[in-house]
PDB file of N, CA and C in Angstrom:
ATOM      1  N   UNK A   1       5.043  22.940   0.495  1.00  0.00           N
ATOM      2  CA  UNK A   1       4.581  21.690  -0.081  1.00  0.00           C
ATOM      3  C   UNK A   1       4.648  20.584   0.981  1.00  0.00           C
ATOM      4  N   UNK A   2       3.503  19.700   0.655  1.00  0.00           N
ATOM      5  CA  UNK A   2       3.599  18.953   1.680  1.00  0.00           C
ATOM      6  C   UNK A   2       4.304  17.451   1.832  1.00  0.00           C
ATOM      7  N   UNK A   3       5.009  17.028   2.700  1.00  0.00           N
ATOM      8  CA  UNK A   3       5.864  15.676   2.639  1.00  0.00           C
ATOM      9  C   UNK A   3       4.471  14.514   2.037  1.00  0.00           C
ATOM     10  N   UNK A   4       3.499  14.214   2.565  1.00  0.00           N
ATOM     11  CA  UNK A   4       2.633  13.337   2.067  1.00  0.00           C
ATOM     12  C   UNK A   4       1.278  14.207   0.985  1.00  0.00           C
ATOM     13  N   UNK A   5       2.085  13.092  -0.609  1.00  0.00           N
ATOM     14  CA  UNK A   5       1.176  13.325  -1.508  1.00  0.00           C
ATOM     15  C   UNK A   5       0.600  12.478  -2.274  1.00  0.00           C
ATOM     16  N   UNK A   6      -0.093  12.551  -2.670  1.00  0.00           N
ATOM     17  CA  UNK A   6      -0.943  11.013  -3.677  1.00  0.00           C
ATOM     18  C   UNK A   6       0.038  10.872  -3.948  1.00  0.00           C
ATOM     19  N   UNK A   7       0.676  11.095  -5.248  1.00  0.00           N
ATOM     20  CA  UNK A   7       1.927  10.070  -5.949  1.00  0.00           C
ATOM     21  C   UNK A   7       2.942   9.697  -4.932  1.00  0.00           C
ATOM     22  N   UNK A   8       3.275  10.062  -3.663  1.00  0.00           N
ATOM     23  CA  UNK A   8       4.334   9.299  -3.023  1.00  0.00           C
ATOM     24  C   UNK A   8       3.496   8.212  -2.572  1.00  0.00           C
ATOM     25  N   UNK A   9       2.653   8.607  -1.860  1.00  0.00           N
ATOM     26  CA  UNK A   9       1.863   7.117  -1.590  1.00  0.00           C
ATOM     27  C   UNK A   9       1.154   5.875  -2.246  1.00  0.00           C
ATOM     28  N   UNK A  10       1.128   6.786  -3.766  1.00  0.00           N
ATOM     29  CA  UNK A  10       0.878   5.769  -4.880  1.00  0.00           C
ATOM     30  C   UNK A  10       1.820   4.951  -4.824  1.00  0.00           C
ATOM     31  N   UNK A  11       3.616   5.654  -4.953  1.00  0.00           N
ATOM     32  CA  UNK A  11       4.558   5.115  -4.969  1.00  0.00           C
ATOM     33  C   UNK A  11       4.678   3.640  -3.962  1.00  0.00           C
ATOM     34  N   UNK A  12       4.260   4.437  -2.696  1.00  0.00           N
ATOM     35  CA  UNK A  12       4.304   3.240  -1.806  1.00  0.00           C
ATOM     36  C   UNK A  12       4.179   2.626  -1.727  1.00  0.00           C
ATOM     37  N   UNK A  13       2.748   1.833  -2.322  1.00  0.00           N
ATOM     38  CA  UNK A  13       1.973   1.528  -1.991  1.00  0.00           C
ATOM     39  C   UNK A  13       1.979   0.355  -2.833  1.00  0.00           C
ATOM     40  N   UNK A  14       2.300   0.752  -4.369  1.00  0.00           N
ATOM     41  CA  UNK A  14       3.231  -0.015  -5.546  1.00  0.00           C
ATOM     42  C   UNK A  14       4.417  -0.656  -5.356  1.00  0.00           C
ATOM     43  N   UNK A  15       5.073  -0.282  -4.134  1.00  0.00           N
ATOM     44  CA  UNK A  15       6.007  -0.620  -3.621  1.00  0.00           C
ATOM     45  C   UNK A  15       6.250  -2.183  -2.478  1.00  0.00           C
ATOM     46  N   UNK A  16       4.936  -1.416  -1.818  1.00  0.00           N
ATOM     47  CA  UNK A  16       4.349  -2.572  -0.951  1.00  0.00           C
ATOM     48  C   UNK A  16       3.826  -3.873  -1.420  1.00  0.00           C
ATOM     49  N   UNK A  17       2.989  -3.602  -2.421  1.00  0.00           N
ATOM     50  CA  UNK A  17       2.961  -4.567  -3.301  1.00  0.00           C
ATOM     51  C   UNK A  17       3.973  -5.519  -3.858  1.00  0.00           C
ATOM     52  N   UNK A  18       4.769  -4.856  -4.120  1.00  0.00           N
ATOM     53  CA  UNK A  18       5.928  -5.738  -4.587  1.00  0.00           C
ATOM     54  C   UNK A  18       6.792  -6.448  -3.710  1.00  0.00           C
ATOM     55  N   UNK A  19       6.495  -6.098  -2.510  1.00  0.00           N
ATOM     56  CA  UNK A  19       7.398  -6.693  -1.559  1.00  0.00           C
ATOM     57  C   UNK A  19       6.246  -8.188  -0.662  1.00  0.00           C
ATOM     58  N   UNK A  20       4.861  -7.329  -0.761  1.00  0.00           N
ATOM     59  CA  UNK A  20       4.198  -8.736  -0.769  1.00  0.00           C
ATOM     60  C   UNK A  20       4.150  -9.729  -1.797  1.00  0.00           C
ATOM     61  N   UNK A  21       4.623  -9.487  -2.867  1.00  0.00           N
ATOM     62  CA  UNK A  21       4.404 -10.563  -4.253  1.00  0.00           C
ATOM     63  C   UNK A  21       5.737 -11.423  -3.681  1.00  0.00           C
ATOM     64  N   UNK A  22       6.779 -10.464  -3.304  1.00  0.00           N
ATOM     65  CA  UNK A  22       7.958 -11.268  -3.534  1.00  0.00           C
ATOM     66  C   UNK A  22       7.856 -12.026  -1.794  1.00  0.00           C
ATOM     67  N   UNK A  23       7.181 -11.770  -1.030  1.00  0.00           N
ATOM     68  CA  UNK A  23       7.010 -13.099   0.535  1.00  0.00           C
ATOM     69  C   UNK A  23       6.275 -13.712  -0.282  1.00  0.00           C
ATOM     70  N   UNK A  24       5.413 -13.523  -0.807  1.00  0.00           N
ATOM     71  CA  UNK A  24       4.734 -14.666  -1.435  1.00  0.00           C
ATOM     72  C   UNK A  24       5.218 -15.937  -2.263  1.00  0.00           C
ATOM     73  N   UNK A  25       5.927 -15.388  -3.438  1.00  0.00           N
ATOM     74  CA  UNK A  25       7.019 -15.657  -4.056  1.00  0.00           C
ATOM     75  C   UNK A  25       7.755 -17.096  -3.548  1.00  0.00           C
ATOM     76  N   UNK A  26       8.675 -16.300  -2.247  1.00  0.00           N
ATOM     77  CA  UNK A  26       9.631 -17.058  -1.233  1.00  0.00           C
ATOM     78  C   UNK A  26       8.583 -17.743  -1.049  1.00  0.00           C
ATOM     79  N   UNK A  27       7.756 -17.458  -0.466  1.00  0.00           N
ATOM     80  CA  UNK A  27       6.845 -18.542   0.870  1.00  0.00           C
ATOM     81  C   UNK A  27       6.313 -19.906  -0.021  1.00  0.00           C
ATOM     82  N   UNK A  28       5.648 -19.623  -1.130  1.00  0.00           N
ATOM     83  CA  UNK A  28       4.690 -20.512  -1.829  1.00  0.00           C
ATOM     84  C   UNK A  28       5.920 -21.142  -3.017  1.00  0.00           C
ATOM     85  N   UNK A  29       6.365 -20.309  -3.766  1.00  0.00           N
ATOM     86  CA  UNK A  29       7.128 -20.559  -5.149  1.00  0.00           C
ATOM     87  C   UNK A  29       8.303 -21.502  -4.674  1.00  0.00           C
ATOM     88  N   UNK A  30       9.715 -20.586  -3.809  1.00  0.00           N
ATOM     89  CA  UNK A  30      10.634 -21.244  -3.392  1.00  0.00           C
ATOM     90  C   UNK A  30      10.941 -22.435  -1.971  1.00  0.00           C
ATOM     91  N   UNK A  31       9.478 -22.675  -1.349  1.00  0.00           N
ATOM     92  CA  UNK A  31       9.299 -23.351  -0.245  1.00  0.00           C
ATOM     93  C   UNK A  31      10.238 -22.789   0.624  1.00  0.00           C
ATOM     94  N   UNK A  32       9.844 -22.049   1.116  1.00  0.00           N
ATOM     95  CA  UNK A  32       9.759 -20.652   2.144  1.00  0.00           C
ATOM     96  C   UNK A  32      11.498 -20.644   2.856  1.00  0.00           C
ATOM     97  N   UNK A  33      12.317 -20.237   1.941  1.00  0.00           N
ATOM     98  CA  UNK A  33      13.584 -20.430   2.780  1.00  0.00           C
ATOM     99  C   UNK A  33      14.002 -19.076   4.000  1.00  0.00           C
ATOM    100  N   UNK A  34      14.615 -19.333   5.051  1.00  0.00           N
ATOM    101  CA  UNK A  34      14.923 -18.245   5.375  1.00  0.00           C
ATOM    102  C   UNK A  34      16.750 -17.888   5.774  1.00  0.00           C
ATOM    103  N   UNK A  35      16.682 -16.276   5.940  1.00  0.00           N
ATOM    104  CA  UNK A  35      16.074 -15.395   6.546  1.00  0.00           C
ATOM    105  C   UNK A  35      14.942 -14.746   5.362  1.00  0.00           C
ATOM    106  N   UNK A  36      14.898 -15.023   4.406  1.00  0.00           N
ATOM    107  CA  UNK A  36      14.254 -13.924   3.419  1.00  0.00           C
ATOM    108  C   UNK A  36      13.080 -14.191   3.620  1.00  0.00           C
ATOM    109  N   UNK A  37      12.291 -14.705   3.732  1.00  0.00           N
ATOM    110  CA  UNK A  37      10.645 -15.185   4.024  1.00  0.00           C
ATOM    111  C   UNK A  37      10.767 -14.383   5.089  1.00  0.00           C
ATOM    112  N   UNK A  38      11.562 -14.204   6.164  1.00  0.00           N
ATOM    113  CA  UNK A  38      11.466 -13.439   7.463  1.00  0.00           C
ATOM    114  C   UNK A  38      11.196 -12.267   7.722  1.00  0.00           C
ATOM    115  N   UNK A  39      12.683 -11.882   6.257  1.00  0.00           N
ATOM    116  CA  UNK A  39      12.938 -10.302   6.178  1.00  0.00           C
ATOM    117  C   UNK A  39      11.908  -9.426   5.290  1.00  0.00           C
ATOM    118  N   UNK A  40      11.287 -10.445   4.535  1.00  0.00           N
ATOM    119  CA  UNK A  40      10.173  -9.885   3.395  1.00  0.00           C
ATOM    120  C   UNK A  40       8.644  -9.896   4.288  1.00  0.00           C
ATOM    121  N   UNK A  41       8.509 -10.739   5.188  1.00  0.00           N
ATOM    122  CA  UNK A  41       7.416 -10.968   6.026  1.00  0.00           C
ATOM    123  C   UNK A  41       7.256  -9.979   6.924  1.00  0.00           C
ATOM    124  N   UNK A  42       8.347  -9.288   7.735  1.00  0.00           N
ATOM    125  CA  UNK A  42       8.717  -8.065   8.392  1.00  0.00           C
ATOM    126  C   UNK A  42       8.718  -6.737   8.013  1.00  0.00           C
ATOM    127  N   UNK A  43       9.176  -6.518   6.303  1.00  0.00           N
ATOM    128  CA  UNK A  43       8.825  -5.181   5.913  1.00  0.00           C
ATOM    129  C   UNK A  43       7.625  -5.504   5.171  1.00  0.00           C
ATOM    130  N   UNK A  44       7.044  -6.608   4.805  1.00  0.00           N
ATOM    131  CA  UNK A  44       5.736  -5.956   4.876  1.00  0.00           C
ATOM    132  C   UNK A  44       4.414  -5.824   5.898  1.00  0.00           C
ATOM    133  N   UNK A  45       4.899  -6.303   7.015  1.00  0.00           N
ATOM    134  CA  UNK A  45       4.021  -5.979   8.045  1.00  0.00           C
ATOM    135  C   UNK A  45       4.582  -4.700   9.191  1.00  0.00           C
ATOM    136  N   UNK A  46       6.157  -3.957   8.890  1.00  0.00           N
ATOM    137  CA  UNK A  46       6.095  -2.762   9.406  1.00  0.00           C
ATOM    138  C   UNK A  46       5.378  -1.474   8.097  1.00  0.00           C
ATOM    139  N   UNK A  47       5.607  -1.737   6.986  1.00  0.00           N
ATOM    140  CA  UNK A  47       5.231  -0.936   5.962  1.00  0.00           C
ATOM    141  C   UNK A  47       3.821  -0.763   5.544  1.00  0.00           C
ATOM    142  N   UNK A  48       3.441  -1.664   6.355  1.00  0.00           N
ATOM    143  CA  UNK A  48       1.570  -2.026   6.336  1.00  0.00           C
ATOM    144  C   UNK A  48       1.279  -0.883   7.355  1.00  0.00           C
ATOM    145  N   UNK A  49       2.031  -1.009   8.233  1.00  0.00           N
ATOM    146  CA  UNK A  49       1.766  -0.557   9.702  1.00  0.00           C
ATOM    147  C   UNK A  49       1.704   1.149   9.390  1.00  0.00           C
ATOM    148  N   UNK A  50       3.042   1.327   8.496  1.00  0.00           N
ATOM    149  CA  UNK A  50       3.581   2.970   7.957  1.00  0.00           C
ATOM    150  C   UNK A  50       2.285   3.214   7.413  1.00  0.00           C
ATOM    151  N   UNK A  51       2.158   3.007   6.339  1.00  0.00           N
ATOM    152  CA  UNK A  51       0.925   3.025   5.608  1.00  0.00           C
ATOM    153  C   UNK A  51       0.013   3.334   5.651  1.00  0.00           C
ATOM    154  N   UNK A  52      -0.334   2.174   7.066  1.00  0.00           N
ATOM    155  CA  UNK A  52      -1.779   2.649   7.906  1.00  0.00           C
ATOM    156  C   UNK A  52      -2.021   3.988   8.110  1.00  0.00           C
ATOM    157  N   UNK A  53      -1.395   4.107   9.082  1.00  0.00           N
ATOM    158  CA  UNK A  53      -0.736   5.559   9.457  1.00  0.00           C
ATOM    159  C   UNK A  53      -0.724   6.870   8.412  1.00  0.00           C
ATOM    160  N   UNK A  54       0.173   6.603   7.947  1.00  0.00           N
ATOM    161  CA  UNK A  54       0.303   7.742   6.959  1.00  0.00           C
ATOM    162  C   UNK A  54      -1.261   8.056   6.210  1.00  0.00           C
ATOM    163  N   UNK A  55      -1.736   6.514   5.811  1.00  0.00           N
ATOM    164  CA  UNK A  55      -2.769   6.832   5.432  1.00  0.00           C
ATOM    165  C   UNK A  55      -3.905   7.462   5.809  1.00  0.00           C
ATOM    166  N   UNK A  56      -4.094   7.184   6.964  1.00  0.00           N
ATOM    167  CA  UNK A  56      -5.127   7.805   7.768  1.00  0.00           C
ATOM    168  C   UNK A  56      -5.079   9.304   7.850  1.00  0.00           C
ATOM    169  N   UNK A  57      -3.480  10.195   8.213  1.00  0.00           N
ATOM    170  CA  UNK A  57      -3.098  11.255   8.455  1.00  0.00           C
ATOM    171  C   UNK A  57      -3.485  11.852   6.813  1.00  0.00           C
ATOM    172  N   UNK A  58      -3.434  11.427   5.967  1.00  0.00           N
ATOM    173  CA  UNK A  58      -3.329  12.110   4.350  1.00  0.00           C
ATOM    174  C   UNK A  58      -5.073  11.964   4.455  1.00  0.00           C
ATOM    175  N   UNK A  59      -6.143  10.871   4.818  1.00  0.00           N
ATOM    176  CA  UNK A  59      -6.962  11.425   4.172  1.00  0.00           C
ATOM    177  C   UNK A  59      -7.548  12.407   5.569  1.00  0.00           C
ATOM    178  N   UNK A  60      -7.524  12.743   6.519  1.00  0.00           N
ATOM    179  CA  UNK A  60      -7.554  13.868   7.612  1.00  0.00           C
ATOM    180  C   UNK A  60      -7.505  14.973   7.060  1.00  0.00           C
ATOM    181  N   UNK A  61      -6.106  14.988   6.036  1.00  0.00           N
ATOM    182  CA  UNK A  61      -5.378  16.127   5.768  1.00  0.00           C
ATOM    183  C   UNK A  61      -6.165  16.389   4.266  1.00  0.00           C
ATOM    184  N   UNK A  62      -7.242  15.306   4.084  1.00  0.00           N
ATOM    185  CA  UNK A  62      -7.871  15.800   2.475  1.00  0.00           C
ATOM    186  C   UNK A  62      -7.038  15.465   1.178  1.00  0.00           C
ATOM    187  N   UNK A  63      -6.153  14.603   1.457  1.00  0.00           N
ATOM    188  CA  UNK A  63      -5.068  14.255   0.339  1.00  0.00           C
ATOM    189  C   UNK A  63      -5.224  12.920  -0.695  1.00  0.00           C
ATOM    190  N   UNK A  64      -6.251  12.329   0.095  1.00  0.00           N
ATOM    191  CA  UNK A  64      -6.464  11.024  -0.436  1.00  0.00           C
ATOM    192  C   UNK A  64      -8.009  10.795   0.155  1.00  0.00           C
ATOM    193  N   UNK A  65      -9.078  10.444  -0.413  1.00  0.00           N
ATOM    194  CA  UNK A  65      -9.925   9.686   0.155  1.00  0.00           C
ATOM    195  C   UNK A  65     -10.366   8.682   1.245  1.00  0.00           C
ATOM    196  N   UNK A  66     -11.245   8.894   2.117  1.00  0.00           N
ATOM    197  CA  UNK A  66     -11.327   8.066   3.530  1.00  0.00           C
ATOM    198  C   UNK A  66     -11.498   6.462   2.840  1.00  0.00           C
ATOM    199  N   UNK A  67     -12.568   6.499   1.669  1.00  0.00           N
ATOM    200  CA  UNK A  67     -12.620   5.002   1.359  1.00  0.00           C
ATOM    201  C   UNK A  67     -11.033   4.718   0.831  1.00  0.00           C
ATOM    202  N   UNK A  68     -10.237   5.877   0.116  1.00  0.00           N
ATOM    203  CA  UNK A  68      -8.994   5.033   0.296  1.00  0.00           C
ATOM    204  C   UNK A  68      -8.264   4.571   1.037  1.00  0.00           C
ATOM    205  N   UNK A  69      -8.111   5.332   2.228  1.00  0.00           N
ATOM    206  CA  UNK A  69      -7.301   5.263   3.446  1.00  0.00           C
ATOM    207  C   UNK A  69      -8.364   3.807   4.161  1.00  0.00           C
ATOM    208  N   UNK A  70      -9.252   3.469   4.260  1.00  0.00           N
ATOM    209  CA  UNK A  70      -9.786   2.254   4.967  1.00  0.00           C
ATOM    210  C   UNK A  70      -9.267   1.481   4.123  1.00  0.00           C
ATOM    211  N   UNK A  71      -9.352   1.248   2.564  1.00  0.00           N
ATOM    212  CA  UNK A  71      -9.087   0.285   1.559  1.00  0.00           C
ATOM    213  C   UNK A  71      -7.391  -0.243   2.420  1.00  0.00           C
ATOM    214  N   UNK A  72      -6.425   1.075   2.667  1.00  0.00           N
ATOM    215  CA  UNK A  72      -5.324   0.477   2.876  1.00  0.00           C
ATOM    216  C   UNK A  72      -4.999  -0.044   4.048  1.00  0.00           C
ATOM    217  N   UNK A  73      -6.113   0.490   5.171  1.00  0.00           N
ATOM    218  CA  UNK A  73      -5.646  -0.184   6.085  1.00  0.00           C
ATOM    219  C   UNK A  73      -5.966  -1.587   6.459  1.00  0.00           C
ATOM    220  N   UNK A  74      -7.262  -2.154   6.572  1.00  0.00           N
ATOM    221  CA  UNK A  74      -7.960  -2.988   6.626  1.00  0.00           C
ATOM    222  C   UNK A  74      -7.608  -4.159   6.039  1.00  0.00           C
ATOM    223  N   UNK A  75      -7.429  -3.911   4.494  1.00  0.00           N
ATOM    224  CA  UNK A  75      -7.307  -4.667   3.482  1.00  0.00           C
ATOM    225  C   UNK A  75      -5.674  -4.821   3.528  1.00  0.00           C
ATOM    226  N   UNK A  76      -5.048  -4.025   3.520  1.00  0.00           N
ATOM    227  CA  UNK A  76      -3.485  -3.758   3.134  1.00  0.00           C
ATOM    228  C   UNK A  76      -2.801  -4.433   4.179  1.00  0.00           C
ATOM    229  N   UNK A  77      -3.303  -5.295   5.595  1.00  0.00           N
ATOM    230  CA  UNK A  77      -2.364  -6.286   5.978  1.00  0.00           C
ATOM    231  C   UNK A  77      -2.592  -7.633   5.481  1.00  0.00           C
ATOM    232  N   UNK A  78      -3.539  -8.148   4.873  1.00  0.00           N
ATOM    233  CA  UNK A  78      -3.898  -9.608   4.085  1.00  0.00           C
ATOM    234  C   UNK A  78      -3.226  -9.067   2.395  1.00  0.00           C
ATOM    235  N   UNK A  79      -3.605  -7.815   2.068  1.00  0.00           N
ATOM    236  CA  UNK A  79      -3.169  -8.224   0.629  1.00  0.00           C
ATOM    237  C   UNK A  79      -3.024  -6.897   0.005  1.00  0.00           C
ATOM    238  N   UNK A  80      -1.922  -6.441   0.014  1.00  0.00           N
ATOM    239  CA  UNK A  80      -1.850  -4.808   0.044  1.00  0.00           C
ATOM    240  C   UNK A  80      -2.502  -4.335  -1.567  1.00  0.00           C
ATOM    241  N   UNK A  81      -2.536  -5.482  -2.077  1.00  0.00           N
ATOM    242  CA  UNK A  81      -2.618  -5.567  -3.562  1.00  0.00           C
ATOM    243  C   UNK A  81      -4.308  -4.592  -3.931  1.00  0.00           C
ATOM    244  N   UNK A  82      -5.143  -4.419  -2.651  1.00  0.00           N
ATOM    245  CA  UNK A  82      -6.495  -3.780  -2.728  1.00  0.00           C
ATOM    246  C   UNK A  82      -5.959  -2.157  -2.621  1.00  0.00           C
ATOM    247  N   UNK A  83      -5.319  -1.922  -1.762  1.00  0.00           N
ATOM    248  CA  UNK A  83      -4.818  -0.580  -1.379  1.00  0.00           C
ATOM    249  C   UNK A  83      -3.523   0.035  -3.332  1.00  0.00           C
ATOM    250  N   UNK A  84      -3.004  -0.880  -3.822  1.00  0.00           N
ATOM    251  CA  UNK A  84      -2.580  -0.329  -5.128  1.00  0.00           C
ATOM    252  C   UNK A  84      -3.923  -0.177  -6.063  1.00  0.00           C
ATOM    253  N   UNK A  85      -4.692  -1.065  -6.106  1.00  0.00           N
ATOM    254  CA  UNK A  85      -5.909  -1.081  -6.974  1.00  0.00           C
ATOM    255  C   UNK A  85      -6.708  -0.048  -6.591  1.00  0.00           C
ATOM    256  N   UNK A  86      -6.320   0.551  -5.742  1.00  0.00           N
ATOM    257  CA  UNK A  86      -7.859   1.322  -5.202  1.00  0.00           C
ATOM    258  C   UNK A  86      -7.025   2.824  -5.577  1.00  0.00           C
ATOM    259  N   UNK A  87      -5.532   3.156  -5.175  1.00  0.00           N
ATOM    260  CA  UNK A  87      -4.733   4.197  -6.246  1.00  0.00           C
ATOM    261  C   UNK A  87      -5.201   4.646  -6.981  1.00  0.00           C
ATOM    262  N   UNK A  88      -5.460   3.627  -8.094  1.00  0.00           N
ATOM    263  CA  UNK A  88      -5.585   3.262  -9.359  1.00  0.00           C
ATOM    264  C   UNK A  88      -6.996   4.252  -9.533  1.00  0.00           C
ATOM    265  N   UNK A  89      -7.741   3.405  -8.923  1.00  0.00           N
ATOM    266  CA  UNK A  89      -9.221   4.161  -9.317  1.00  0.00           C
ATOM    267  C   UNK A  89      -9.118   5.308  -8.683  1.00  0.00           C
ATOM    268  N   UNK A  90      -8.423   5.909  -7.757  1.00  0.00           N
ATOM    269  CA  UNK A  90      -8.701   7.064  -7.169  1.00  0.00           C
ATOM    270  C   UNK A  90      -7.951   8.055  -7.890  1.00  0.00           C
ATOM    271  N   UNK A  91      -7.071   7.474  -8.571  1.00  0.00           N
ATOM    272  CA  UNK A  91      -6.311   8.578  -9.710  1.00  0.00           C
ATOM    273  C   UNK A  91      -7.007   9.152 -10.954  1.00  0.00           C
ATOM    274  N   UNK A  92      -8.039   7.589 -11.823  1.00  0.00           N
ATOM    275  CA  UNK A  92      -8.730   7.475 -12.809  1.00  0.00           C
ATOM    276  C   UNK A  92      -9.917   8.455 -12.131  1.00  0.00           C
ATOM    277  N   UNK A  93     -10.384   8.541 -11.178  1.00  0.00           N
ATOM    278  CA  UNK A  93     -11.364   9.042 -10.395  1.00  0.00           C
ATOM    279  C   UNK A  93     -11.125  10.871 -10.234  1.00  0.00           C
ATOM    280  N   UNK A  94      -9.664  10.938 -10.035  1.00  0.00           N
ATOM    281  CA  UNK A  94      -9.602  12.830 -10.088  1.00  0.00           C
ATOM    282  C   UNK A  94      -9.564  12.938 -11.585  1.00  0.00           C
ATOM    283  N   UNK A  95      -9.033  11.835 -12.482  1.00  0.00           N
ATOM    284  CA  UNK A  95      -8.799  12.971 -13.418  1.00  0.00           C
ATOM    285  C   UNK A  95      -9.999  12.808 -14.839  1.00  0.00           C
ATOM    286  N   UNK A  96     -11.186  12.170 -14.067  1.00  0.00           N
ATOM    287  CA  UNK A  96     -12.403  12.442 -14.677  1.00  0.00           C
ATOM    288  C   UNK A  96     -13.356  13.258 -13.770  1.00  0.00           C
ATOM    289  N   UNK A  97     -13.113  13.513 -12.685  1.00  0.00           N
ATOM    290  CA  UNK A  97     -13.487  15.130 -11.913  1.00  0.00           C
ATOM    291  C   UNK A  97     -12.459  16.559 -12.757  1.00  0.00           C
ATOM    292  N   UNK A  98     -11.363  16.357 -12.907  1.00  0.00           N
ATOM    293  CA  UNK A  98     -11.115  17.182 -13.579  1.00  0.00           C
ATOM    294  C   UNK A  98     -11.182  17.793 -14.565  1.00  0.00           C
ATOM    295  N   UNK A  99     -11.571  16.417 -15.626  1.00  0.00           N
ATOM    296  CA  UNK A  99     -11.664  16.912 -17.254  1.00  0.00           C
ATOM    297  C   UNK A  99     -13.418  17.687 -17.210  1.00  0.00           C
TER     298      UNK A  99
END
């Protein structure tokens, strides 16, 4: 079985999201205090970076879709929030190929 699979990277990716809501959060909501604006600004621009990556290697590997893997990279350092949405449809998307 393989270490990279849709649902971990769904996971991720849901994950990533949440860590951009919450720089956002800090930055805009609490008038940007730090270190946390720093530390939230940092994992989400190394986890963007993972992402990229990983992403690219999963759809190579046929695990995920190329329009998904561009959705996350491209899009997923301004607003990772395209790369969870696009999950979304790519999940809704196998499992009306499947039925």
């Amino acid at each position: 079985m393989s270490a990279i699979t849709f649902r971990r990277l769904e996971a991720a990716s849901f994950t990533h999201s949440a860590i951009y809501l919450s720089l956002l959060a800090c930055a805009f909501v609490l008038s940007n205090p730090e270190p946390e604006t720093f530390i939230l600004g940092m994992a989400h621009g190394l986890i963007w970076i993972a992402m990229s990556l990983v992403c690219i290697a999963a759809a190579r590997a046929r695990v995920i879709p190329y329009w998904l893997a561009v959705t996350v990279v491209v899009l997923g350092g301004l607003g990772p929030f395209a790369g969870s949405i696009g999950f979304v449809v790519a999940d809704r998307r196998r499992h009306v190929a499947e039925a």
